[in-house]
C-alpha atoms as a PDB file:
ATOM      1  CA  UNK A   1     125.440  99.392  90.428  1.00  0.00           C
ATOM      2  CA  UNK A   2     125.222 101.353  93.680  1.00  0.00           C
ATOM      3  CA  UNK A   3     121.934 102.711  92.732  1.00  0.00           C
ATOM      4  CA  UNK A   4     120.610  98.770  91.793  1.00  0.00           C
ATOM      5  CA  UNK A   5     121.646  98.027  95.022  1.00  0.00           C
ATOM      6  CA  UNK A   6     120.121 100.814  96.890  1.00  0.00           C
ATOM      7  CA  UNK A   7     116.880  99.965  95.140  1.00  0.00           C
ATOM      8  CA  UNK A   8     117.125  96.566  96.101  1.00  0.00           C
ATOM      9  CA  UNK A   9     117.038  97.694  99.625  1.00  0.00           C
ATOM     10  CA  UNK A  10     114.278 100.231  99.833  1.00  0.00           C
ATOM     11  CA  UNK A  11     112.011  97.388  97.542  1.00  0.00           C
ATOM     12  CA  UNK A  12     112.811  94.718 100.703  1.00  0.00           C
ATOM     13  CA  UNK A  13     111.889  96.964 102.952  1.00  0.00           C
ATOM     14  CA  UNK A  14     108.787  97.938 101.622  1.00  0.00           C
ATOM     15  CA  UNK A  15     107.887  94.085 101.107  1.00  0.00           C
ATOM     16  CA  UNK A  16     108.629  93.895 104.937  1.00  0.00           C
ATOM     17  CA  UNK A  17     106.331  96.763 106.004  1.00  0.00           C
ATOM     18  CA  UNK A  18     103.633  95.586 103.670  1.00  0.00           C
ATOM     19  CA  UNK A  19     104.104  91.833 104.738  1.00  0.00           C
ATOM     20  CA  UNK A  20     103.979  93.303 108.505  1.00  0.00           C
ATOM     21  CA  UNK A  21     101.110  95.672 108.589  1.00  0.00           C
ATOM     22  CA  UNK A  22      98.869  92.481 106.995  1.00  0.00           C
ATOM     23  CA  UNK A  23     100.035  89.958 109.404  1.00  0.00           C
ATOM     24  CA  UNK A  24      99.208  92.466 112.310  1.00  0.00           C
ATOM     25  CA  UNK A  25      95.928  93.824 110.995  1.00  0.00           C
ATOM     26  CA  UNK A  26      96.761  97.419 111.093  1.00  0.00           C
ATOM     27  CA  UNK A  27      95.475  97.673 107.430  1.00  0.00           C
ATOM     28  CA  UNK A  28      91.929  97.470 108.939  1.00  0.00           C
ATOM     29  CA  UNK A  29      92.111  99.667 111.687  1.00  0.00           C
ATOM     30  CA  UNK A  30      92.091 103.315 111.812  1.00  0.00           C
ATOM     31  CA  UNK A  31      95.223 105.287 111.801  1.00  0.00           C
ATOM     32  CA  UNK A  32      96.358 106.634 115.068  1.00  0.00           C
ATOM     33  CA  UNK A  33      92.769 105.826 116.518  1.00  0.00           C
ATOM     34  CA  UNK A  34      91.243 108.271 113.699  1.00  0.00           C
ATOM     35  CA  UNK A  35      89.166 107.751 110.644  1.00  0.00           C
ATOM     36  CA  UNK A  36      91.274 106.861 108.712  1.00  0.00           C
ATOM     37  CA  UNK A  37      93.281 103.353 107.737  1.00  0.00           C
ATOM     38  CA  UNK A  38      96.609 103.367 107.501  1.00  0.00           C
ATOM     39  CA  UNK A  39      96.210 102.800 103.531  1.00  0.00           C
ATOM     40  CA  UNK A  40      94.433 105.749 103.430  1.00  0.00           C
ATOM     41  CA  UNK A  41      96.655 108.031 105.604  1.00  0.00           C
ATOM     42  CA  UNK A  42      99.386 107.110 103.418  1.00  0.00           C
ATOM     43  CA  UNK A  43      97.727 108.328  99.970  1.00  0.00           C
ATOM     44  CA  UNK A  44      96.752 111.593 102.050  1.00  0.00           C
ATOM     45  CA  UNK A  45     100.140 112.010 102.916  1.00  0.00           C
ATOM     46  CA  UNK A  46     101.485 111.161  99.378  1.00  0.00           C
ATOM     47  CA  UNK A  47      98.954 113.345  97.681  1.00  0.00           C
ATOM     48  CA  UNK A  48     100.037 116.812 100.514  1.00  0.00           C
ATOM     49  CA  UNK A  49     103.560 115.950  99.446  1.00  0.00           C
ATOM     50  CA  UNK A  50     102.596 116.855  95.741  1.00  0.00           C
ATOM     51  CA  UNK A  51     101.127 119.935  93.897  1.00  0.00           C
ATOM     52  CA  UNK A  52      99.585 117.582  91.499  1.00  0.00           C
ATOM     53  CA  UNK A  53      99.573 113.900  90.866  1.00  0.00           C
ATOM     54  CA  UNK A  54      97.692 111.279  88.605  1.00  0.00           C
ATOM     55  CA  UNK A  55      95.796 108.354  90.098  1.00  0.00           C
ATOM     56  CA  UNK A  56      98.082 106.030  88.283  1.00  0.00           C
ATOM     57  CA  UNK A  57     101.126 107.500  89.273  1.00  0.00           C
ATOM     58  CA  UNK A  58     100.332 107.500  92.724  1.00  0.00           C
ATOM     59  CA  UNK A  59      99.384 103.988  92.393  1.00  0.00           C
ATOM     60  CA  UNK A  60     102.222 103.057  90.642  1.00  0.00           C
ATOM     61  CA  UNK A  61     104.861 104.645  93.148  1.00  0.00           C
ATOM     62  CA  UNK A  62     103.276 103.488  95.773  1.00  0.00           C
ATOM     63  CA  UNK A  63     102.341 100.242  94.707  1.00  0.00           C
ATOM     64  CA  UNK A  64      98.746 100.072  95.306  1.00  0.00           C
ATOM     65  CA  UNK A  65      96.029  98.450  93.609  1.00  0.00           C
ATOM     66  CA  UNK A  66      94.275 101.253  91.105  1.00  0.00           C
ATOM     67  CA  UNK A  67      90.659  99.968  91.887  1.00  0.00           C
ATOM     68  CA  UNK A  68      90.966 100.456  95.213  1.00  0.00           C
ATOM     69  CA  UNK A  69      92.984 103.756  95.014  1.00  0.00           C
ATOM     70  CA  UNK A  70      90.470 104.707  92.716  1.00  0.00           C
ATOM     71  CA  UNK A  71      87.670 103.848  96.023  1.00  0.00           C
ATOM     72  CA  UNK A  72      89.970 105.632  98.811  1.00  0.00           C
ATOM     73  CA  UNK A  73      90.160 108.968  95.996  1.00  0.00           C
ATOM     74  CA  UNK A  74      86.444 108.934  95.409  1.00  0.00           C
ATOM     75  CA  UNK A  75      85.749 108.924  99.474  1.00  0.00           C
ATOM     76  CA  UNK A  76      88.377 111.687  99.716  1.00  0.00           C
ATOM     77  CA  UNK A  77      86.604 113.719  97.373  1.00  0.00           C
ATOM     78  CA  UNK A  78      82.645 112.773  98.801  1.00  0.00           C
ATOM     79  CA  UNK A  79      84.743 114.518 102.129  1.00  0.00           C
ATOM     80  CA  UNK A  80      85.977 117.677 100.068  1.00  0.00           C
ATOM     81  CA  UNK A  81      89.487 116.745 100.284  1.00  0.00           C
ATOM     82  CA  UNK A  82      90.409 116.196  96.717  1.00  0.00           C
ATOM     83  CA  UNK A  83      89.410 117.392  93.229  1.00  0.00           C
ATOM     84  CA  UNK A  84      89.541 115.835  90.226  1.00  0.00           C
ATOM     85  CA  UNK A  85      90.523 117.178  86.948  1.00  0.00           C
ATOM     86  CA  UNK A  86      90.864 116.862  83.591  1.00  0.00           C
ATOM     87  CA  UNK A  87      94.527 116.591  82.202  1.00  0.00           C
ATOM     88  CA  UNK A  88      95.629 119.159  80.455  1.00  0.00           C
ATOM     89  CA  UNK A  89      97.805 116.850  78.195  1.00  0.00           C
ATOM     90  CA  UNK A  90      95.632 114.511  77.392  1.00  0.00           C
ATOM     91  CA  UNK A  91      91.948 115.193  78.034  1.00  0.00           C
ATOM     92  CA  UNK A  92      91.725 112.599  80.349  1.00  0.00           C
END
């Protein structure tokens, strides 16, 4: 029950930040002035916090639309900041 709870919590707050950041426009800005949007910085910082990660588990924890996760991963890896590979599991 605690942990229902808890998870209540962190989903509210993550409908707040995503409900704020649209109504201010910082989704279409750069981050901190750089390159970068703030959509982007995040999967950068999600994908440094991992040794490896799938495209749909990244968009799945972090709730983001796979199409364009799949755009912000391909421009990361045009840059040379992220390889693909195949699974090892599953060929994929």
């Amino acid at each position: 029950m605690v942990n229902s709870a808890f998870e209540e919590r962190v989903i509210a707050v993550r409908r707040f930040n995503r409900f704020y950041t649209r109504k201010i426009g910082v989704l279409h800005e750069g981050l901190l002035g750089g390159p970068l949007s703030l959509t982007e910085g995040r999967v950068l910082y999600e994908l440094a916090q991992r040794a490896r990660a799938t495209a749909s588990e990244l968009a799945s924890e972090i709730a983001l639309d796979p199409g364009y996760l799949s755009r912000i991963l391909a421009g990361f890896e045009k840059r040379g900041w992220v390889q693909k590979r195949s699974s090892e599991e599953d060929a994929r």
